[in-house]
Protein backbone atom coordinates (compact mmCIF):
# COMPACT_ATOMS: atom_id res chain seq x y z
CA UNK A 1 21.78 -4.80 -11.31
CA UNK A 2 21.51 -4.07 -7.56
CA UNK A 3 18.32 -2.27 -6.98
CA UNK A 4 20.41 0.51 -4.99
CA UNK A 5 21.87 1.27 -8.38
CA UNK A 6 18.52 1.51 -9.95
CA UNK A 7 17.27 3.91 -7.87
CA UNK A 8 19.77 6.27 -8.16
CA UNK A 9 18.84 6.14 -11.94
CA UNK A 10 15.48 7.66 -11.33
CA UNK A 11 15.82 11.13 -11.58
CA UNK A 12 15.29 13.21 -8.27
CA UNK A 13 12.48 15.46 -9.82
CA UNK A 14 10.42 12.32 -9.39
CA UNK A 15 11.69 10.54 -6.23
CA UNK A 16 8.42 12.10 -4.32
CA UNK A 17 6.24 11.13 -6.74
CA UNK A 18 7.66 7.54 -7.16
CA UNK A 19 7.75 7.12 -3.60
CA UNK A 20 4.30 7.97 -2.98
CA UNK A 21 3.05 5.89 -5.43
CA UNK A 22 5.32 2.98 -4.67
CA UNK A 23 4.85 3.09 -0.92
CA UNK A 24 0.47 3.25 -1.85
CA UNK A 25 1.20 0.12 -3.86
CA UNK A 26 3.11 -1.74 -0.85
CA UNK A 27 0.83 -0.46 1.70
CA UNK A 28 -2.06 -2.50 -0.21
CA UNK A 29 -0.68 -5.22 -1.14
CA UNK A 30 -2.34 -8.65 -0.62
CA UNK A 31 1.19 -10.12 0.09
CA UNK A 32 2.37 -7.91 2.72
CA UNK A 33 3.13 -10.95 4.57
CA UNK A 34 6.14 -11.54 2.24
CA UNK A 35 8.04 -8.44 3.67
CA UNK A 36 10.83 -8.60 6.23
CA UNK A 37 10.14 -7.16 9.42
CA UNK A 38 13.67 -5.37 9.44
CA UNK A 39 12.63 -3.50 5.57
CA UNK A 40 9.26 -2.70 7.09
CA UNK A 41 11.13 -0.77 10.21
CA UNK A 42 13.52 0.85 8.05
CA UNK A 43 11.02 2.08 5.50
CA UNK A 44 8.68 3.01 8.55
CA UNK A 45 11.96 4.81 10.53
CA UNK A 46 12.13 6.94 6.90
CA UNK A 47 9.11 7.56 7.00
CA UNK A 48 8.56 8.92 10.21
CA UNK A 49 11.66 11.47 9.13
CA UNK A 50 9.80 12.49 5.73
CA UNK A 51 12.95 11.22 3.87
CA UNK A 52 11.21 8.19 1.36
CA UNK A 53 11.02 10.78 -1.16
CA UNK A 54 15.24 10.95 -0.98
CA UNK A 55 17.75 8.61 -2.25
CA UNK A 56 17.82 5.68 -0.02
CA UNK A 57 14.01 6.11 0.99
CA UNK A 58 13.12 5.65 -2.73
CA UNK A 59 15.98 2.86 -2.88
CA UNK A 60 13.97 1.39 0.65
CA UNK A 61 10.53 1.77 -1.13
CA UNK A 62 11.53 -0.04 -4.53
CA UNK A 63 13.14 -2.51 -2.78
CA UNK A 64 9.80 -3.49 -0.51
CA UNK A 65 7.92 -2.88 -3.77
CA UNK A 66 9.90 -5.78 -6.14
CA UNK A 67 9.16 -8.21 -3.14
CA UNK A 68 5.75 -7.60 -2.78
CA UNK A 69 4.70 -6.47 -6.48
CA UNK A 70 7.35 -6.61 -8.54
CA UNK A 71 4.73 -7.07 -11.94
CA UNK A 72 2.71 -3.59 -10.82
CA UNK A 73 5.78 -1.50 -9.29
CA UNK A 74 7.29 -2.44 -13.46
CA UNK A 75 4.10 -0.71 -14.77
CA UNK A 76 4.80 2.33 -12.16
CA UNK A 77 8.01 3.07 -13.57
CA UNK A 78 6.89 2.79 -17.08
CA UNK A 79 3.79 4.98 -15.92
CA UNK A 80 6.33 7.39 -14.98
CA UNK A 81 7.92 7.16 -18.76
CA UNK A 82 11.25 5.92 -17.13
CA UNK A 83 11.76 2.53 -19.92
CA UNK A 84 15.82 2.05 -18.80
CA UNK A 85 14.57 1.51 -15.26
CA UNK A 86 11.88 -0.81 -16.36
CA UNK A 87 14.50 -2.63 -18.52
CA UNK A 88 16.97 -2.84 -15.42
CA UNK A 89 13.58 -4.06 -12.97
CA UNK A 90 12.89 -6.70 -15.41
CA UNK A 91 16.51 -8.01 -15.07
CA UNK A 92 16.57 -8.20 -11.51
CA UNK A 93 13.03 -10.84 -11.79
């Protein structure tokens, strides 16, 4: 499954609190280097509008998040007691 879909499957009483956490575990990852310059600007461009914490932000965020750490952004989302999207992360690996 697209990971567009699977964001819109996280409910939006958490999409601030996923998007914090997921853009604190892309901003230290060791394999930042892996990220395309184009996600970094749009992520960065979403930022700068305080919209990560809406629909496509979160969708922007996840997606940076399964390139870089796809193993720890899987824990997040179980952290956040959300198992289907966990189940639909693991598919996409």
């Amino acid at each position: 499954m697209a990971l567009e879909k699977i964001a819109r499957k996280i409910p939006a009483s958490l999409w601030n609190m996923a998007s914090e956490k997921l853009i604190d575990l892309v901003l230290n990852s060791p394999n930042a280097s892996r990220m395309p310059s184009a996600l970094a600007k749009t992520i960065l461009y979403y930022w700068q509008r305080d919209q990560l914490a809406t629909e496509v932000g979160l969708y922007r965020v996840l997606e940076a998040s399964m390139i870089l750490e796809p193993e720890k952004t899987i824990s997040l989302m179980e952290e956040l007691g959300l198992p289907a999207i966990v189940v639909m992360l693991k598919e996409t690996l």
